[in-house]
C-alpha atoms as a PDB file:
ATOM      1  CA  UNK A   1      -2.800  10.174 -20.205  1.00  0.00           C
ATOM      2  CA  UNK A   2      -6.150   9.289 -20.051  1.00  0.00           C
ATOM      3  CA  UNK A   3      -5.829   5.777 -19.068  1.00  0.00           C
ATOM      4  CA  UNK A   4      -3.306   6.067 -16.484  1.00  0.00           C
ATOM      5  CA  UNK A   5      -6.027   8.293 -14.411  1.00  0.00           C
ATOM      6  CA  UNK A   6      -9.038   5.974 -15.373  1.00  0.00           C
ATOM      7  CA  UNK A   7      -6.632   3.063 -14.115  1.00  0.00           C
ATOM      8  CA  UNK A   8      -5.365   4.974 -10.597  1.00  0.00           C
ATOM      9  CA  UNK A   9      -9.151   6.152 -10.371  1.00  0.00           C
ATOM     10  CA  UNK A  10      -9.946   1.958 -10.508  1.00  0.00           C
ATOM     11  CA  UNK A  11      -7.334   1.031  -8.169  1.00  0.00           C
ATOM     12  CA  UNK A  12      -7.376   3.645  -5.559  1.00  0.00           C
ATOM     13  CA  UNK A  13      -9.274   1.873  -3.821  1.00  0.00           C
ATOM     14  CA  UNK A  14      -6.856  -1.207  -3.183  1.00  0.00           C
ATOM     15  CA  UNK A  15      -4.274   0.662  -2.462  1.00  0.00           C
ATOM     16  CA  UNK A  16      -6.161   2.721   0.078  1.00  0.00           C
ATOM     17  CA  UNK A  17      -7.364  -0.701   1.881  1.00  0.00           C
ATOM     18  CA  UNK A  18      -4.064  -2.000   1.969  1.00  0.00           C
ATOM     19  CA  UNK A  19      -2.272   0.678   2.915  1.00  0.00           C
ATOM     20  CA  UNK A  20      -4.242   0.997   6.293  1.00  0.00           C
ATOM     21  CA  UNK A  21      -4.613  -2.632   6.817  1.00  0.00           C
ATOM     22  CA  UNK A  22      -0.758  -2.748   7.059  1.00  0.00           C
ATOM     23  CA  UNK A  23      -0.612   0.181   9.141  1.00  0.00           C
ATOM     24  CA  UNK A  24      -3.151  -1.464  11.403  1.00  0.00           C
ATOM     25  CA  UNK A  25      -0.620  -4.678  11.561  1.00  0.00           C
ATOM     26  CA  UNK A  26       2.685  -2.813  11.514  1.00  0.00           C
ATOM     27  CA  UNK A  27       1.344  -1.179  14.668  1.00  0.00           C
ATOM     28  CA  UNK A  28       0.503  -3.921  16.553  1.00  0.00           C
ATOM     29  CA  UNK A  29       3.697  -5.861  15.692  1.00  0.00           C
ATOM     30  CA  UNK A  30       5.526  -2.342  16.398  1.00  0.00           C
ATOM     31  CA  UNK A  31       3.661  -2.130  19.448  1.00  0.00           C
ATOM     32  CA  UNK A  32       3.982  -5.560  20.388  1.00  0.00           C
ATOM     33  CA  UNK A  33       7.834  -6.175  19.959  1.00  0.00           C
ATOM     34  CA  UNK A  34       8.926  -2.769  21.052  1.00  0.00           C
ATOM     35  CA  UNK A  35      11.057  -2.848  18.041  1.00  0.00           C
ATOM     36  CA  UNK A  36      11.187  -1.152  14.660  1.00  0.00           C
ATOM     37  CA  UNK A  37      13.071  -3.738  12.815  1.00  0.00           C
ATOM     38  CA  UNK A  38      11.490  -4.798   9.306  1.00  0.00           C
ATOM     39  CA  UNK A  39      10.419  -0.705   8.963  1.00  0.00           C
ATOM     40  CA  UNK A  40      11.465   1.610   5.982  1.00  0.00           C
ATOM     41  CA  UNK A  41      12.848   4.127   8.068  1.00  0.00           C
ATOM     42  CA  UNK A  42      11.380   2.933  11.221  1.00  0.00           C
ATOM     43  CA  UNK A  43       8.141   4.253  10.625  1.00  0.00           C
ATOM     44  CA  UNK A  44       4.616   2.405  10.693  1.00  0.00           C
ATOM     45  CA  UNK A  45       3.341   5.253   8.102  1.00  0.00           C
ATOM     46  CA  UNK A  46       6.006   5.035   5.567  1.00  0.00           C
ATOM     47  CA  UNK A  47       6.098   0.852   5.119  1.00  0.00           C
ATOM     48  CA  UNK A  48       2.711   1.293   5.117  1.00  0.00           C
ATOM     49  CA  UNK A  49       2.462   4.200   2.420  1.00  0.00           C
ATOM     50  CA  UNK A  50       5.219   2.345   0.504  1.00  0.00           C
ATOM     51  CA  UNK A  51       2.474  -1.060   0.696  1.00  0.00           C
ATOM     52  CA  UNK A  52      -0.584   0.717  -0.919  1.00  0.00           C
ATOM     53  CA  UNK A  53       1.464   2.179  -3.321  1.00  0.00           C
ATOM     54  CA  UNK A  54       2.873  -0.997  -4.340  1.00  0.00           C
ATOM     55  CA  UNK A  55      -0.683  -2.715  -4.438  1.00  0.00           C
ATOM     56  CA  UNK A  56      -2.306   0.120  -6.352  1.00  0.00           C
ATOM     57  CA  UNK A  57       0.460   0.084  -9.051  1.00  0.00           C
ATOM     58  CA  UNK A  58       0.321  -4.201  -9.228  1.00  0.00           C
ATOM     59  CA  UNK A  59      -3.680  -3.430  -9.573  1.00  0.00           C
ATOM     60  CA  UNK A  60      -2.868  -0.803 -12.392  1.00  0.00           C
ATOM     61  CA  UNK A  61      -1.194  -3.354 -14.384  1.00  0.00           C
ATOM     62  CA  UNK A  62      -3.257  -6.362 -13.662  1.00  0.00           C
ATOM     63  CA  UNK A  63      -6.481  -3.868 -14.694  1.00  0.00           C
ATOM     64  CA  UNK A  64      -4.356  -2.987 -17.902  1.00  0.00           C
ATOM     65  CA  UNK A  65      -3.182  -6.501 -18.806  1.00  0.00           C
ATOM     66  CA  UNK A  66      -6.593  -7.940 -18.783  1.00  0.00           C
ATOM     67  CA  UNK A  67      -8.859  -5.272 -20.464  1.00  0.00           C
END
């Protein structure tokens, strides 16, 4: 149990990053278009929620995999 927090605690990071990275581009394009096409659910917070969790878990295995 102890790794899997020492891993999230290394990777938090990431996914915090790209989590509102994409939120900053999903709302632009969403802004942009006028459309929410390409959106879980239509909303700019949930794809972009979904991304950083996505990119934190990849970094939790890379991290794992290599050490």
């Amino acid at each position: 149990m102890e790794t899997i927090h020492a891993l999230m605690q290394q990777s938090a990071g990431v996914g915090a990053g790209i989590a509102l990275g994409s939120a900053v581009g999903f709302g632009l394009r969403r802004k942009r278009s006028g459309s929410s096409e390409g959106l879980i659910g239509g909303s700019v917070f949930v794809t972009s929620a979904v991304c950083g969790i996505v990119a934190m878990g990849v970094m939790m295995l890379i991290t794992y995999v290599s050490a």
